[in-house]
Protein backbone atom coordinates (compact mmCIF):
# COMPACT_ATOMS: atom_id res chain seq x y z
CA UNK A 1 -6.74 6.72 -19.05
CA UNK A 2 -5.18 3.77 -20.74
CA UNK A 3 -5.77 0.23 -19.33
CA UNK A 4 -3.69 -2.56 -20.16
CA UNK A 5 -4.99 -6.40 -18.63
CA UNK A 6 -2.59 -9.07 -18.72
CA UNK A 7 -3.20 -12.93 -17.14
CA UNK A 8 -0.53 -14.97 -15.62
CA UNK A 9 -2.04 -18.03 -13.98
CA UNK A 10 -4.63 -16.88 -11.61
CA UNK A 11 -3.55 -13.71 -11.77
CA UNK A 12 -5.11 -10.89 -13.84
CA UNK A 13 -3.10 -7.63 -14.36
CA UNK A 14 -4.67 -3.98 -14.77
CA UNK A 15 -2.39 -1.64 -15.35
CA UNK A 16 -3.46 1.73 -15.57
CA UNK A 17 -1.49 4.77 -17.30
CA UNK A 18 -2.64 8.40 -16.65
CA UNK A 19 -5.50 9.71 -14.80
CA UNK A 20 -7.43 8.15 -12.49
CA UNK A 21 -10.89 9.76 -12.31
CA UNK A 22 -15.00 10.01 -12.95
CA UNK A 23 -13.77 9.78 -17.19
CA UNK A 24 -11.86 6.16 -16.49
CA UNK A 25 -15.09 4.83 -15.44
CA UNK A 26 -16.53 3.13 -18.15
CA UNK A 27 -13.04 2.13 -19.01
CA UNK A 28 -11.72 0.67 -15.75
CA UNK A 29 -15.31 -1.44 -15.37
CA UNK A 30 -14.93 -2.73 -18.51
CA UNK A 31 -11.49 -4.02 -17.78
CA UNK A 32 -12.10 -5.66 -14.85
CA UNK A 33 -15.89 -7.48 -15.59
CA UNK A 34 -14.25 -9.83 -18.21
CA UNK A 35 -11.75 -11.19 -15.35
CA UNK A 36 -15.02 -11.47 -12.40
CA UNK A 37 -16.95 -14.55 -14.15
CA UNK A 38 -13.77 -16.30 -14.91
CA UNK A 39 -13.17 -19.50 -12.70
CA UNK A 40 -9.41 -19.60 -13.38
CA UNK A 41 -8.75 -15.98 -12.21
CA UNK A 42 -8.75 -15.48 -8.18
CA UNK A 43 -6.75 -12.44 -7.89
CA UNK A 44 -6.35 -9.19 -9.45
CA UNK A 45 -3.63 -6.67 -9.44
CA UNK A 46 -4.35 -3.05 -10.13
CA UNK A 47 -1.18 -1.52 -11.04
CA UNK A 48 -0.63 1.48 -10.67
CA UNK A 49 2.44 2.68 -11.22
CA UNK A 50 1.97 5.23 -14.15
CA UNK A 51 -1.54 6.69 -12.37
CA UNK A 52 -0.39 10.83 -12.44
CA UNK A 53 -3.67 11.44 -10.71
CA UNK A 54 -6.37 10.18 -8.60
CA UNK A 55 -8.86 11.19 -7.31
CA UNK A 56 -11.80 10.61 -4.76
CA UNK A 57 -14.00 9.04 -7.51
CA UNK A 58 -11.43 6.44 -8.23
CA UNK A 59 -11.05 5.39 -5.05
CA UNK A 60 -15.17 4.42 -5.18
CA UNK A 61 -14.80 2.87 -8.14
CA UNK A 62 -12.15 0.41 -6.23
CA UNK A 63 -14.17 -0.23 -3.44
CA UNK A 64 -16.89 -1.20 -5.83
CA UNK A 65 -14.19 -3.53 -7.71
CA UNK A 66 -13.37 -4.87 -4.53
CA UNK A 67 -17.18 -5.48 -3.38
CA UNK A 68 -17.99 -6.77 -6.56
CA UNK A 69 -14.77 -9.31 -6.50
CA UNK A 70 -15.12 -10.16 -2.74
CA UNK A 71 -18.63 -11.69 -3.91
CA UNK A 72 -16.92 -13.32 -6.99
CA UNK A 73 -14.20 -14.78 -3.77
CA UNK A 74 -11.58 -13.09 -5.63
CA UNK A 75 -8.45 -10.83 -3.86
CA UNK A 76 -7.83 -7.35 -5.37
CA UNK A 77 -4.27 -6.05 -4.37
CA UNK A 78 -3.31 -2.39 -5.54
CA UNK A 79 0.54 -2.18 -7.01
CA UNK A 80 3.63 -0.39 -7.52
CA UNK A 81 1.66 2.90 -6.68
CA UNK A 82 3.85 6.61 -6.62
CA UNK A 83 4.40 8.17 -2.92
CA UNK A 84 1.57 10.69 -4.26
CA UNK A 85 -1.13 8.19 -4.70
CA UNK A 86 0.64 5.83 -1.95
CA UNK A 87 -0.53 8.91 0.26
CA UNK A 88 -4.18 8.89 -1.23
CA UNK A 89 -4.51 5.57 -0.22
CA UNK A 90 -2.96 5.72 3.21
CA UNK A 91 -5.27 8.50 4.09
CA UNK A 92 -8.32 6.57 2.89
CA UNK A 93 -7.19 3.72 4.94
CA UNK A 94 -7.03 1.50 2.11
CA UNK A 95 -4.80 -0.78 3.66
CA UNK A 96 -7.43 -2.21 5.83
CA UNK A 97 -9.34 -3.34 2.46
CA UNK A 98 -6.29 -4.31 0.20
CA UNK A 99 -2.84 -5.56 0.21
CA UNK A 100 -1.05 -2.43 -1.51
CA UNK A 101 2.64 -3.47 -2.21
């Protein structure tokens, strides 16, 4: 899993490039703690439109990024995902939790 984080105002960009599981964890918290603590960033975008594969392990790992930045008063919003993972999420009911565009 490659992660690439962007800024563009108050916006902080994560996009993520291959497979989304248990072995991007380390990666994927690392990525997003250095954007939590700042005061300038209120919303993150988790793009991902180049995620091949996800799986039920990533999808904890994005409630726990969107726990962890609802307590920070940040807004995740997932991005740009394929109809494969656009059905993951849908099934999860992620839509209740995040604004996926």
């Amino acid at each position: 899993m490659d992660i690439k984080s962007t800024t563009n105002g108050a916006v902080a960009t994560l996009k993520m490039n291959g497979r989304f599981d248990f072995s991007a964890h380390k990666f994927f918290k690392a990525a997003y703690d250095q954007f939590l603590p700042q005061k300038d960033i209120s919303h993150l975008e988790i793009n991902l439109a180049d995620v091949t594969y996800m799986d039920s392990s990533a999808l904890g790992m994005l409630l726990l990024l969107h726990e962890r930045a609802q307590a920070e008063g940040k807004k995740v919003e997932l991005s740009r995902a394929n109809p494969t993972v656009t059905q993951i999420l849908d099934i999860a009911n992620f839509g209740k939790l995040f604004t996926i565009r």
